[in-house]
PDB file of N, CA and C in Angstrom:
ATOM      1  N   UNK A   1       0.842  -1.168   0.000  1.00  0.00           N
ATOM      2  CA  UNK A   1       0.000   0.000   0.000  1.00  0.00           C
ATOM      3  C   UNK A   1       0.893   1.239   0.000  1.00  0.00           C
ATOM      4  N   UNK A   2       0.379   1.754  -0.767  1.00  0.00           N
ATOM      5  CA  UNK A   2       0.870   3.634  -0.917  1.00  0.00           C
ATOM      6  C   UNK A   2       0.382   4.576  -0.091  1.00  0.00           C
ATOM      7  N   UNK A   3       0.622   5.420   0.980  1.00  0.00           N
ATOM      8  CA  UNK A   3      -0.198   6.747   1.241  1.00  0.00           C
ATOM      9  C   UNK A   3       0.227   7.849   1.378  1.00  0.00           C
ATOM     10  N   UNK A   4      -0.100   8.852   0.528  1.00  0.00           N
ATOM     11  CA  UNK A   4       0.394  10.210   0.677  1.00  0.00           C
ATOM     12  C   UNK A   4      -0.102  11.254   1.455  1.00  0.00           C
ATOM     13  N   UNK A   5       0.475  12.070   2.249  1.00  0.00           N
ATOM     14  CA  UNK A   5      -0.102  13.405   2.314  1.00  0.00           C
ATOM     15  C   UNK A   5       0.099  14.282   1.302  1.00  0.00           C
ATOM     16  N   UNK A   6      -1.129  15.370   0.892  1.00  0.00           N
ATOM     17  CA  UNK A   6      -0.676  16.195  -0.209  1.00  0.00           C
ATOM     18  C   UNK A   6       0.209  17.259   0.291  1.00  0.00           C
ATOM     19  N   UNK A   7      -0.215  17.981   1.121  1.00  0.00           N
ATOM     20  CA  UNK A   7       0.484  19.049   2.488  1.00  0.00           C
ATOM     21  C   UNK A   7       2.194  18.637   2.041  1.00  0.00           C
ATOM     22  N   UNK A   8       2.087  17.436   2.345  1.00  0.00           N
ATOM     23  CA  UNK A   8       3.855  17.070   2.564  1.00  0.00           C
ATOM     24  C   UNK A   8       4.203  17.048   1.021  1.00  0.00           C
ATOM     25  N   UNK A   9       3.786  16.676   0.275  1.00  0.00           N
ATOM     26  CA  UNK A   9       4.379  16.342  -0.996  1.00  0.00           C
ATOM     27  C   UNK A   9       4.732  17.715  -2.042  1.00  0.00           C
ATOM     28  N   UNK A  10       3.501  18.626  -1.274  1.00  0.00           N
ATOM     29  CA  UNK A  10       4.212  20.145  -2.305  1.00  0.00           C
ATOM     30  C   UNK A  10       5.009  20.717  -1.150  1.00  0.00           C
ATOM     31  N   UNK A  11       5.408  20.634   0.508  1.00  0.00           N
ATOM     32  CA  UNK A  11       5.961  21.268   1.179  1.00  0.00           C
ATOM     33  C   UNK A  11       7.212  21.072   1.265  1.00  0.00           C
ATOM     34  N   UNK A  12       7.508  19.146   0.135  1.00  0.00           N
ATOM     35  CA  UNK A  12       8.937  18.764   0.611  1.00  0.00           C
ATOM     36  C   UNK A  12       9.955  18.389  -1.235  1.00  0.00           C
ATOM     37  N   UNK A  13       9.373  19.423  -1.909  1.00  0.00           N
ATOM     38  CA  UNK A  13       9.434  19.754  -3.288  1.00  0.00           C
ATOM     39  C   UNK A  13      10.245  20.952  -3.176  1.00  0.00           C
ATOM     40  N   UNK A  14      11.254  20.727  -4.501  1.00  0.00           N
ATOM     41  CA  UNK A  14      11.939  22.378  -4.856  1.00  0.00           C
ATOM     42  C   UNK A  14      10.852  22.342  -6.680  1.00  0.00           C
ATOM     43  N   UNK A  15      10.000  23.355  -6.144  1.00  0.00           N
ATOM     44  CA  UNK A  15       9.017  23.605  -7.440  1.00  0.00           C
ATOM     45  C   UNK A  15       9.392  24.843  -8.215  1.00  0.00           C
ATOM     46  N   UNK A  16      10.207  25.441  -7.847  1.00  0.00           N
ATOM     47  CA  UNK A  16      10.953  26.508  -8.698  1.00  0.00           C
ATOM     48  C   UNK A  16      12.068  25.782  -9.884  1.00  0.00           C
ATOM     49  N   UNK A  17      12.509  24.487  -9.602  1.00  0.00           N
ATOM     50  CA  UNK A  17      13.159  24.105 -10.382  1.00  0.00           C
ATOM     51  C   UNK A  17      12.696  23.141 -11.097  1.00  0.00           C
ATOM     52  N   UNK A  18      11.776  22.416 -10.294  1.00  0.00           N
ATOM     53  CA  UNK A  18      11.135  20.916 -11.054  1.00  0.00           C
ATOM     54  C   UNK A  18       9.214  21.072 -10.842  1.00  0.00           C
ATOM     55  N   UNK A  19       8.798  21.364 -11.766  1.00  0.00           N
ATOM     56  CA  UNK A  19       7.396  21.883 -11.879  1.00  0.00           C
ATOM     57  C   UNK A  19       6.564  20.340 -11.496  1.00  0.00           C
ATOM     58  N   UNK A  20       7.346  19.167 -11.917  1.00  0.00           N
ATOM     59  CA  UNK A  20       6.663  18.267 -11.979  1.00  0.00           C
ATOM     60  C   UNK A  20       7.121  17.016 -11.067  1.00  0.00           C
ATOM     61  N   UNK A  21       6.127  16.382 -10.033  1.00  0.00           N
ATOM     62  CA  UNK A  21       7.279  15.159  -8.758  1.00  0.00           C
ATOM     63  C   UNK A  21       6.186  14.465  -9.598  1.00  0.00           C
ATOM     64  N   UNK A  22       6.916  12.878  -9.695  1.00  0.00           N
ATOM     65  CA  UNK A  22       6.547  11.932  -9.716  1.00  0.00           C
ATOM     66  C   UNK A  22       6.570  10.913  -8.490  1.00  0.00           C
ATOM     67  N   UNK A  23       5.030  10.622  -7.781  1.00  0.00           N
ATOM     68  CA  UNK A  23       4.976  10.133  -6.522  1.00  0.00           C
ATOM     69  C   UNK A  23       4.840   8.722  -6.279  1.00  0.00           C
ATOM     70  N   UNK A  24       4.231   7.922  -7.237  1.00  0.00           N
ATOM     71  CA  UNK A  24       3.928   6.715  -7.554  1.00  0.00           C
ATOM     72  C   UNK A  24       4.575   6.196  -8.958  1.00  0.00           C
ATOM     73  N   UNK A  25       5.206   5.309  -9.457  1.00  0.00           N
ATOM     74  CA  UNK A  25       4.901   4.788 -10.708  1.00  0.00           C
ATOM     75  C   UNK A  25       4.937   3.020  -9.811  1.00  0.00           C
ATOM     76  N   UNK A  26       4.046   2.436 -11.370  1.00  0.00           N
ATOM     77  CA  UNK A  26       3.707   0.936 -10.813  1.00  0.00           C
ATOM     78  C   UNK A  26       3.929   0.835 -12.265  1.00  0.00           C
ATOM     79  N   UNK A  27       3.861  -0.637 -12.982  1.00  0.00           N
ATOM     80  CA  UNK A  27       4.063  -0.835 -13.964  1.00  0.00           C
ATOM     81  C   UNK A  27       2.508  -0.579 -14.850  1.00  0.00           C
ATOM     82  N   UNK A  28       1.707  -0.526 -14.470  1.00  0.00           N
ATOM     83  CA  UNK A  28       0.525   0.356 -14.812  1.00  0.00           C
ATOM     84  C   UNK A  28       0.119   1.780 -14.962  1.00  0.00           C
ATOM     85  N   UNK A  29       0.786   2.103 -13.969  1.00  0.00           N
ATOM     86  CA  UNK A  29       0.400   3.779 -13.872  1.00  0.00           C
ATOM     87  C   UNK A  29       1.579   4.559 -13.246  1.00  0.00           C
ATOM     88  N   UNK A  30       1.238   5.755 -13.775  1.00  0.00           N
ATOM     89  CA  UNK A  30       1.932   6.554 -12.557  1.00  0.00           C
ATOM     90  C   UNK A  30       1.612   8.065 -12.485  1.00  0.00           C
ATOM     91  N   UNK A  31       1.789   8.328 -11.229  1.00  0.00           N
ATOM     92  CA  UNK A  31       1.345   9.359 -10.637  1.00  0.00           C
ATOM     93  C   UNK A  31       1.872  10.708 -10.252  1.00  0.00           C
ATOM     94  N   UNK A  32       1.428  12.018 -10.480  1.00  0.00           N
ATOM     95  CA  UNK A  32       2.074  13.288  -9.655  1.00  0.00           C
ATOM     96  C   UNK A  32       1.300  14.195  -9.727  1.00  0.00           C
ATOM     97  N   UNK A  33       2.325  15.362  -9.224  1.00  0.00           N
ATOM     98  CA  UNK A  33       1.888  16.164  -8.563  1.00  0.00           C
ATOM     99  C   UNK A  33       2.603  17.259  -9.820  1.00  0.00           C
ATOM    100  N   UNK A  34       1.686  18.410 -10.928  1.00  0.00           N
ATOM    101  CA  UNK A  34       2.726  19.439 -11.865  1.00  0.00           C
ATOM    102  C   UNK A  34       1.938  20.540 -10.992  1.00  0.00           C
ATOM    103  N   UNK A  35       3.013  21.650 -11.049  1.00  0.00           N
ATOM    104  CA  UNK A  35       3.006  22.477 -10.401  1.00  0.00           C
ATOM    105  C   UNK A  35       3.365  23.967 -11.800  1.00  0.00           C
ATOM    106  N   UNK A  36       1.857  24.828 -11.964  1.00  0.00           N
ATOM    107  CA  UNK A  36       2.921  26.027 -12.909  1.00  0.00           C
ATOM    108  C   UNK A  36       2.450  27.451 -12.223  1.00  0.00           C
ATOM    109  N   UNK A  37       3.069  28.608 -12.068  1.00  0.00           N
ATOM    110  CA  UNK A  37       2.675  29.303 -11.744  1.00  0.00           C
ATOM    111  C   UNK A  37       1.959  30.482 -12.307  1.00  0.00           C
ATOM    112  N   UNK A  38       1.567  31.143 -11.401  1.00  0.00           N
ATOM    113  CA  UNK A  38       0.721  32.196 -12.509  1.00  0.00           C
ATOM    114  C   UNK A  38       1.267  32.675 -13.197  1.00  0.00           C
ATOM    115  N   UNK A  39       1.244  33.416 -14.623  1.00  0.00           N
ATOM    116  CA  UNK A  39       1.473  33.706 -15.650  1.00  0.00           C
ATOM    117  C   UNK A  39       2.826  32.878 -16.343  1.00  0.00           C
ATOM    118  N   UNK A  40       2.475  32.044 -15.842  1.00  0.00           N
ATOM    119  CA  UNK A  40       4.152  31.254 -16.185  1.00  0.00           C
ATOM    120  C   UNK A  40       3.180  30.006 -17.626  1.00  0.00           C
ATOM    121  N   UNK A  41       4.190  29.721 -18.154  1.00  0.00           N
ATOM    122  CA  UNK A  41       4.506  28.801 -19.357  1.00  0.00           C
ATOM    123  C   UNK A  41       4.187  27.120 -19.677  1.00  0.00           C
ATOM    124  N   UNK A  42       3.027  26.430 -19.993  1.00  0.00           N
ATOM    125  CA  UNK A  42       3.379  25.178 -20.120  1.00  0.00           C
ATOM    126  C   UNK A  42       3.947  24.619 -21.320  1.00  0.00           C
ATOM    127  N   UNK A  43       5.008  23.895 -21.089  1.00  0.00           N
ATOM    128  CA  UNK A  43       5.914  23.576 -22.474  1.00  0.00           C
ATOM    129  C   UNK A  43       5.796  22.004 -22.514  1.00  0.00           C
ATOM    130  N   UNK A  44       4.555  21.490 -22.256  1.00  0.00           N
ATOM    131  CA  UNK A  44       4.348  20.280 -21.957  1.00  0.00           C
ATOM    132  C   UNK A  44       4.268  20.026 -23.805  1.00  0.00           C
ATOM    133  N   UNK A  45       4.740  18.432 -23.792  1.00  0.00           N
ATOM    134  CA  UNK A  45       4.196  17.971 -25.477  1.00  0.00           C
ATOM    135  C   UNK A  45       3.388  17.456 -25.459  1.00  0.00           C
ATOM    136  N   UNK A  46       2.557  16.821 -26.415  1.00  0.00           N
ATOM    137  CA  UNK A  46       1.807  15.470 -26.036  1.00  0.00           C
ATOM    138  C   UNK A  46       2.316  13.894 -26.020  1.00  0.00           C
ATOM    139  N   UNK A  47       1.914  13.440 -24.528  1.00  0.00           N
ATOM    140  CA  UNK A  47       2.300  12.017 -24.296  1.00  0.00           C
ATOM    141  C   UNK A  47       1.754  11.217 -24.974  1.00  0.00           C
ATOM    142  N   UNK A  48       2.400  10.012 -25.112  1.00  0.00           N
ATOM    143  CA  UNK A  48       2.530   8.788 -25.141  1.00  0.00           C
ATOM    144  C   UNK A  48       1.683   7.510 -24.521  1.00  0.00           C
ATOM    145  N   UNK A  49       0.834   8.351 -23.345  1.00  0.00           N
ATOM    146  CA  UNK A  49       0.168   7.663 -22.294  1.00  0.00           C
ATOM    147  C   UNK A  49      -1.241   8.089 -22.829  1.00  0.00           C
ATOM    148  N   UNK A  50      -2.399   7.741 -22.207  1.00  0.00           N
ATOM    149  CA  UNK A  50      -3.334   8.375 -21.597  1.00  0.00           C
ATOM    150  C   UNK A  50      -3.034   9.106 -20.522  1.00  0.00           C
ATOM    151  N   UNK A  51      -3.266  10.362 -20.052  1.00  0.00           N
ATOM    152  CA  UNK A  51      -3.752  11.410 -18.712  1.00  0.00           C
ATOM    153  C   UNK A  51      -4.721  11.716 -18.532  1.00  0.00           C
ATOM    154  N   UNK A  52      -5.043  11.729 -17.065  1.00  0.00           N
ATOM    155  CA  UNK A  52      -5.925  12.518 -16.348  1.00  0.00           C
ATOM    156  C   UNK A  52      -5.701  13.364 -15.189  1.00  0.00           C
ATOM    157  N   UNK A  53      -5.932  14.937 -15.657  1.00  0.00           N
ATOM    158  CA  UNK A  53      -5.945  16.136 -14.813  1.00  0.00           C
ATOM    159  C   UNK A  53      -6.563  16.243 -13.923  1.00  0.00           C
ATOM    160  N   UNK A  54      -6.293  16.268 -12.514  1.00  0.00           N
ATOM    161  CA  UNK A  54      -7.090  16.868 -11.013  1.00  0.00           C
ATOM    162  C   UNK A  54      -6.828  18.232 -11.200  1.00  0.00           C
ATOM    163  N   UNK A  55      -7.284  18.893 -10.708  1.00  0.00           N
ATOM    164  CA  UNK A  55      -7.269  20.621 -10.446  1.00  0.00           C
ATOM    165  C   UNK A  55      -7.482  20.646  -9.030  1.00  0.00           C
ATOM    166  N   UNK A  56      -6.185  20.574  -8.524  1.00  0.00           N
ATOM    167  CA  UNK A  56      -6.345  20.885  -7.103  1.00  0.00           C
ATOM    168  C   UNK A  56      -6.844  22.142  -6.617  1.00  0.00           C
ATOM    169  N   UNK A  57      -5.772  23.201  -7.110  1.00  0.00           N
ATOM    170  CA  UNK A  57      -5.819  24.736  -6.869  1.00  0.00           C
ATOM    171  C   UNK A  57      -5.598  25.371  -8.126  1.00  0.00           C
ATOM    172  N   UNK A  58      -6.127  26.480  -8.339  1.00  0.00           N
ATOM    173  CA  UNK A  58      -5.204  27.710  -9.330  1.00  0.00           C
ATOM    174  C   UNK A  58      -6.471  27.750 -10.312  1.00  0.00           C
ATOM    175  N   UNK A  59      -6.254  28.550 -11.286  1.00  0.00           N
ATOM    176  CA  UNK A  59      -7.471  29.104 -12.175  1.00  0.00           C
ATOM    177  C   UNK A  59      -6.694  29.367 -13.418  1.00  0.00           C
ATOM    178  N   UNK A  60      -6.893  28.656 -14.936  1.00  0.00           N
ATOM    179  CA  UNK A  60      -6.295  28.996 -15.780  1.00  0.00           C
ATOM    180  C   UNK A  60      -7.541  27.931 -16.952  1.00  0.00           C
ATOM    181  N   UNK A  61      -6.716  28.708 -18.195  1.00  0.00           N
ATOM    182  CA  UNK A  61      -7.543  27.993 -19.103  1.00  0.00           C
ATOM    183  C   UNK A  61      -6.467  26.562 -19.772  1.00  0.00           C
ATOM    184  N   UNK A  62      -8.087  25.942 -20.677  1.00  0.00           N
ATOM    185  CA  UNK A  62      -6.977  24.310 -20.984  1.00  0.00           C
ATOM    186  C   UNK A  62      -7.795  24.804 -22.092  1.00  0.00           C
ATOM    187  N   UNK A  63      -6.608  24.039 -23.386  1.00  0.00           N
ATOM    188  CA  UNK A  63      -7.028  23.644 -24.593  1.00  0.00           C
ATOM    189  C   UNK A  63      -6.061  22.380 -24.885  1.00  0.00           C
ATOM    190  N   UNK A  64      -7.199  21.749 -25.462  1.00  0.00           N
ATOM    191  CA  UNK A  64      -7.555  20.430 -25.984  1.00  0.00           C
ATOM    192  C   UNK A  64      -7.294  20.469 -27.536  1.00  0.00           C
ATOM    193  N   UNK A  65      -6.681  19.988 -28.436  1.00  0.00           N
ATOM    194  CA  UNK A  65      -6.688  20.689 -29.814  1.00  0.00           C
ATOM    195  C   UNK A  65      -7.149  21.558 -30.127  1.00  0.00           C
ATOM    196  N   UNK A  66      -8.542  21.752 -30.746  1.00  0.00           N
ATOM    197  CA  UNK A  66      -9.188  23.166 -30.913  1.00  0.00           C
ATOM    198  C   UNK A  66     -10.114  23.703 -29.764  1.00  0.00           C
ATOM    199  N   UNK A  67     -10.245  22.725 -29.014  1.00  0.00           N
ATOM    200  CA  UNK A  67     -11.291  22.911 -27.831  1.00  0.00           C
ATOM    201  C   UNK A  67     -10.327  23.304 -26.693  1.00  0.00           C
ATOM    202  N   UNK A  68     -11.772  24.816 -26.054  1.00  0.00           N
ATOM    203  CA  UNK A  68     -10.697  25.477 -25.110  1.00  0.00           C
ATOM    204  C   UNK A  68     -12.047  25.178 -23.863  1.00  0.00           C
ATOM    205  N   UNK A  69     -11.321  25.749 -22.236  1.00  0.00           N
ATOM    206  CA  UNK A  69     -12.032  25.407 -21.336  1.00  0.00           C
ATOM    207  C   UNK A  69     -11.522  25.892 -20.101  1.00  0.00           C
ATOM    208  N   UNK A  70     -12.531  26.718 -19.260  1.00  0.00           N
ATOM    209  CA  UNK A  70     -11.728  27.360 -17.796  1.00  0.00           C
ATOM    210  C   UNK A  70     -11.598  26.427 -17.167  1.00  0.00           C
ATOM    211  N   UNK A  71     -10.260  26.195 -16.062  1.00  0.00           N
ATOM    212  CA  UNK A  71     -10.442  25.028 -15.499  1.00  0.00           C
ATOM    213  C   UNK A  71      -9.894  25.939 -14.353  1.00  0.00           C
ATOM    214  N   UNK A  72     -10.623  25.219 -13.070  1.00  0.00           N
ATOM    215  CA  UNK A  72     -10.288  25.819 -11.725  1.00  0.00           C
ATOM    216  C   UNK A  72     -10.349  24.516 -10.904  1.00  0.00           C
ATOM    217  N   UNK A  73     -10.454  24.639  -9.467  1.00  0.00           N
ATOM    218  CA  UNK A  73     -10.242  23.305  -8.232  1.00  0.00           C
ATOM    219  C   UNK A  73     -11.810  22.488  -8.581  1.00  0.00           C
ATOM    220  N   UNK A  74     -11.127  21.606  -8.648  1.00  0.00           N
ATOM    221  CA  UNK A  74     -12.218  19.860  -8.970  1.00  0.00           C
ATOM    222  C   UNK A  74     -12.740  20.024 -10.418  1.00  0.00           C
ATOM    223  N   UNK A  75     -12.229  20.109 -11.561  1.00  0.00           N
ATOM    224  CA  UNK A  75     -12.158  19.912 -12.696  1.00  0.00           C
ATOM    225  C   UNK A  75     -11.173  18.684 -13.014  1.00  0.00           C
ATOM    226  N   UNK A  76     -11.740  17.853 -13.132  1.00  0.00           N
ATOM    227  CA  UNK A  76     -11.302  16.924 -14.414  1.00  0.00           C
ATOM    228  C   UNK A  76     -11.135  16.943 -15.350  1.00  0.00           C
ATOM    229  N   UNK A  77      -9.920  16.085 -16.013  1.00  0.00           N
ATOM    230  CA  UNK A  77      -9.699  16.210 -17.339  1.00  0.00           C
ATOM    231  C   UNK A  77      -8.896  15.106 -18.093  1.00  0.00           C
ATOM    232  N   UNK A  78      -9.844  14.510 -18.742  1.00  0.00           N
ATOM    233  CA  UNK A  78      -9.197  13.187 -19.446  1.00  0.00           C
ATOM    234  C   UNK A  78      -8.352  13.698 -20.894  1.00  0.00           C
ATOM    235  N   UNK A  79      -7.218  13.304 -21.008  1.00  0.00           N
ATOM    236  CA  UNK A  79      -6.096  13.780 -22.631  1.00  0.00           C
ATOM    237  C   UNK A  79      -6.120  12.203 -22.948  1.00  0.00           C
ATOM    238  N   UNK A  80      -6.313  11.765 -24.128  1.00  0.00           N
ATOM    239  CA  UNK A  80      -5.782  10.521 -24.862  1.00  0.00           C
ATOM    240  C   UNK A  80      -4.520  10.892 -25.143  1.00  0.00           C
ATOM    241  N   UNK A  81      -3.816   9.746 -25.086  1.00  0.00           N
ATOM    242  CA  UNK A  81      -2.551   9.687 -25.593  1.00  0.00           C
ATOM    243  C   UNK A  81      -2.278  10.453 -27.447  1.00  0.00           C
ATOM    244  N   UNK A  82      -1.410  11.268 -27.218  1.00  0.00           N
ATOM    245  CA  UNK A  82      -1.097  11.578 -28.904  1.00  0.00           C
ATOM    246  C   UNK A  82      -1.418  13.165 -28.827  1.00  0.00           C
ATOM    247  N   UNK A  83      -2.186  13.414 -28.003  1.00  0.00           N
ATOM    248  CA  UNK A  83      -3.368  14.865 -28.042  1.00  0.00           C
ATOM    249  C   UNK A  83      -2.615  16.428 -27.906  1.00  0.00           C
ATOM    250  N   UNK A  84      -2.531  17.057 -28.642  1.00  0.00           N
ATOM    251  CA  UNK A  84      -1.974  18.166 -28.135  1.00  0.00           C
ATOM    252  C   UNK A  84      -2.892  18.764 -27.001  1.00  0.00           C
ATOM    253  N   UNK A  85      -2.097  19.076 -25.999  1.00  0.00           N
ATOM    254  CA  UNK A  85      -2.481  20.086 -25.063  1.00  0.00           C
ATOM    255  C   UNK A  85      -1.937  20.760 -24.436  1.00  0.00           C
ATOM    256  N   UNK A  86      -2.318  22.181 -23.788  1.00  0.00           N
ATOM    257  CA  UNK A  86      -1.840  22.684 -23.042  1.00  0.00           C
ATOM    258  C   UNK A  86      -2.618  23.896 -21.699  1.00  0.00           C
ATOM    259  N   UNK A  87      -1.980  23.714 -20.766  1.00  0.00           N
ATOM    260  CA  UNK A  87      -2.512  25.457 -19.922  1.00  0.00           C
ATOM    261  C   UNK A  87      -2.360  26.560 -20.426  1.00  0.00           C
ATOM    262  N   UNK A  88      -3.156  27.162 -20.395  1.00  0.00           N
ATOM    263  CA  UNK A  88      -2.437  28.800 -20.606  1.00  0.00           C
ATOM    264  C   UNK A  88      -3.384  29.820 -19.864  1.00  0.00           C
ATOM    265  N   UNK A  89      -3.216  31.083 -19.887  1.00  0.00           N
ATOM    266  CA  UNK A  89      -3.996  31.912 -19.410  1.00  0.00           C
ATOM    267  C   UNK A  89      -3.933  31.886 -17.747  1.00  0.00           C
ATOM    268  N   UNK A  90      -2.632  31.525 -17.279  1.00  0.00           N
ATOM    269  CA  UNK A  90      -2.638  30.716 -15.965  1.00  0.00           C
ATOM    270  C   UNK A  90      -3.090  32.116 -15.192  1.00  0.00           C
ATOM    271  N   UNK A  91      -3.926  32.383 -14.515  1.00  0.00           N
ATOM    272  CA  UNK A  91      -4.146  33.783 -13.620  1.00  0.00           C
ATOM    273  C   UNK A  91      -3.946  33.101 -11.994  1.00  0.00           C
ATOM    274  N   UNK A  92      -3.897  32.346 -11.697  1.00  0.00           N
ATOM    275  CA  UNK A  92      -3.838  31.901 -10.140  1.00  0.00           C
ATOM    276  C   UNK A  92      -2.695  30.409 -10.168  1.00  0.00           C
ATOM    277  N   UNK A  93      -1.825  30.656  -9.494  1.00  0.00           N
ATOM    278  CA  UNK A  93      -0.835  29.129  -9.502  1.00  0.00           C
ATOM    279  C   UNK A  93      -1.520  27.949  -9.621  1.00  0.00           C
ATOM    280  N   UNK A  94      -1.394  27.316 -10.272  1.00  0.00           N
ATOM    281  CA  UNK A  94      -2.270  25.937 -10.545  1.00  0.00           C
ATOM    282  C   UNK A  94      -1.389  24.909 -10.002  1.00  0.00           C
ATOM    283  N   UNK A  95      -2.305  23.844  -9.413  1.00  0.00           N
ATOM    284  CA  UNK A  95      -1.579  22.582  -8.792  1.00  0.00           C
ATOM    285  C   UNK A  95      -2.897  21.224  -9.298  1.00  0.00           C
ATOM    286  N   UNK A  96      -2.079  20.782  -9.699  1.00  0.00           N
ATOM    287  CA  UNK A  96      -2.663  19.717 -10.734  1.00  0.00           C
ATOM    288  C   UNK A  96      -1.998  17.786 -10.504  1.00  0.00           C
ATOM    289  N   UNK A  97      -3.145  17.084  -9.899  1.00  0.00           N
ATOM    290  CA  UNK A  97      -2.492  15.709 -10.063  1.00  0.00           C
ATOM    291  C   UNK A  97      -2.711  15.062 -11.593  1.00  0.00           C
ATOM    292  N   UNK A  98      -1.758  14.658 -11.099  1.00  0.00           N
ATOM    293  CA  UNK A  98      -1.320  14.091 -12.754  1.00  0.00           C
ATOM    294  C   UNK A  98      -1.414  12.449 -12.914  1.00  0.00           C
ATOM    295  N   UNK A  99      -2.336  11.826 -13.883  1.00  0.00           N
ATOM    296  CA  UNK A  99      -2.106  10.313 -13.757  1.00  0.00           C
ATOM    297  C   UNK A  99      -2.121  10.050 -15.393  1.00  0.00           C
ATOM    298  N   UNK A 100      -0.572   9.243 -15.176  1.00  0.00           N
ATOM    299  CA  UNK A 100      -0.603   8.464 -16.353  1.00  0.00           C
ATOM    300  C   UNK A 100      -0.824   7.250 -16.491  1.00  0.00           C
ATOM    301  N   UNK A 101      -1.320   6.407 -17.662  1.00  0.00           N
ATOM    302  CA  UNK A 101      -1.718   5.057 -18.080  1.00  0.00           C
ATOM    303  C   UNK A 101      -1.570   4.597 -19.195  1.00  0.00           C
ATOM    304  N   UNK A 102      -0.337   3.477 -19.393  1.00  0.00           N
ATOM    305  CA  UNK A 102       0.291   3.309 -18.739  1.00  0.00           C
ATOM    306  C   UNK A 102       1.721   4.068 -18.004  1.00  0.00           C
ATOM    307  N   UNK A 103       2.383   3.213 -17.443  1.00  0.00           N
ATOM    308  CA  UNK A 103       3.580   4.728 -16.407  1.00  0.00           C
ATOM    309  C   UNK A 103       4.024   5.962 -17.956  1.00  0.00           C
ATOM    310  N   UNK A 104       4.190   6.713 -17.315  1.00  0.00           N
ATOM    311  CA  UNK A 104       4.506   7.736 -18.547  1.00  0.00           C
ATOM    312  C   UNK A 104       5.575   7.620 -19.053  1.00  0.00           C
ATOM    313  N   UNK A 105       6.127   8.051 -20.260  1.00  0.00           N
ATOM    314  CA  UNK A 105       7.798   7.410 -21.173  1.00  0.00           C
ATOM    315  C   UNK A 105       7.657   5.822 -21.775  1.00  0.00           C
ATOM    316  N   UNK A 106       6.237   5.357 -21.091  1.00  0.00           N
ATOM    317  CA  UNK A 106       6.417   3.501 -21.781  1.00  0.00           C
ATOM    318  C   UNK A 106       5.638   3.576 -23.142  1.00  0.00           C
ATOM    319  N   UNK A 107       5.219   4.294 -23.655  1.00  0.00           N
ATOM    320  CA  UNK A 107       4.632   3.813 -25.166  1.00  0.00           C
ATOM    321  C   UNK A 107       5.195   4.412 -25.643  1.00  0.00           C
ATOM    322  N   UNK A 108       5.414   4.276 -27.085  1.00  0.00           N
ATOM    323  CA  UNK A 108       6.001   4.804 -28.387  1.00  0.00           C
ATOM    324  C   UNK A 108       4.945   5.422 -28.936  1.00  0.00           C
TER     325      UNK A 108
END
């Protein structure tokens, strides 16, 4: 068994340098915690995996290929693998769990 506190996991992070902890991987999945701040940059590509976005905190917009969308705390968000996406419009620091399927870097 796995258990996290969230408290501890962004309190025991250097997020100025690494936007993104990886807290779990299993040979199925894996898990984190991306971190971007307000008006700051996502230079994410599109994976390899399936993802799904938690919206912990922060207020910014998502686009989905052509489809755009405000996303704030308890928004979900399913990406298929291949999908361009990204944040932008970040107006409040966003903190976002991150789950990949399978672990992220394993498909071609």
């Amino acid at each position: 068994m796995y258990a996290y506190q969230l408290e501890k996991l962004l309190a025991g992070h250097n997020w100025q340098d690494h936007r993104y902890l990886e807290f779990i991987n299993v040979p199925s999945l894996s898990v984190g915690l991306y971190r971007l701040p307000a008006g700051g940059t996502d230079i994410q590509q599109p994976h390899t995996e399936d993802e799904i976005y938690y919206v912990i905190s922060g207020q910014a917009k998502f686009r989905l290929e052509k489809e755009t969308l405000d996303v704030n705390p308890g928004v979900i968000l399913y990406v298929a693998a291949h999908q361009n996406h990204t944040f932008y419009e970040i107006t409040e620091d966003l903190t976002l769990l991150v789950f990949f399927a399978p672990v992220e870097h394993t498909q071609r």
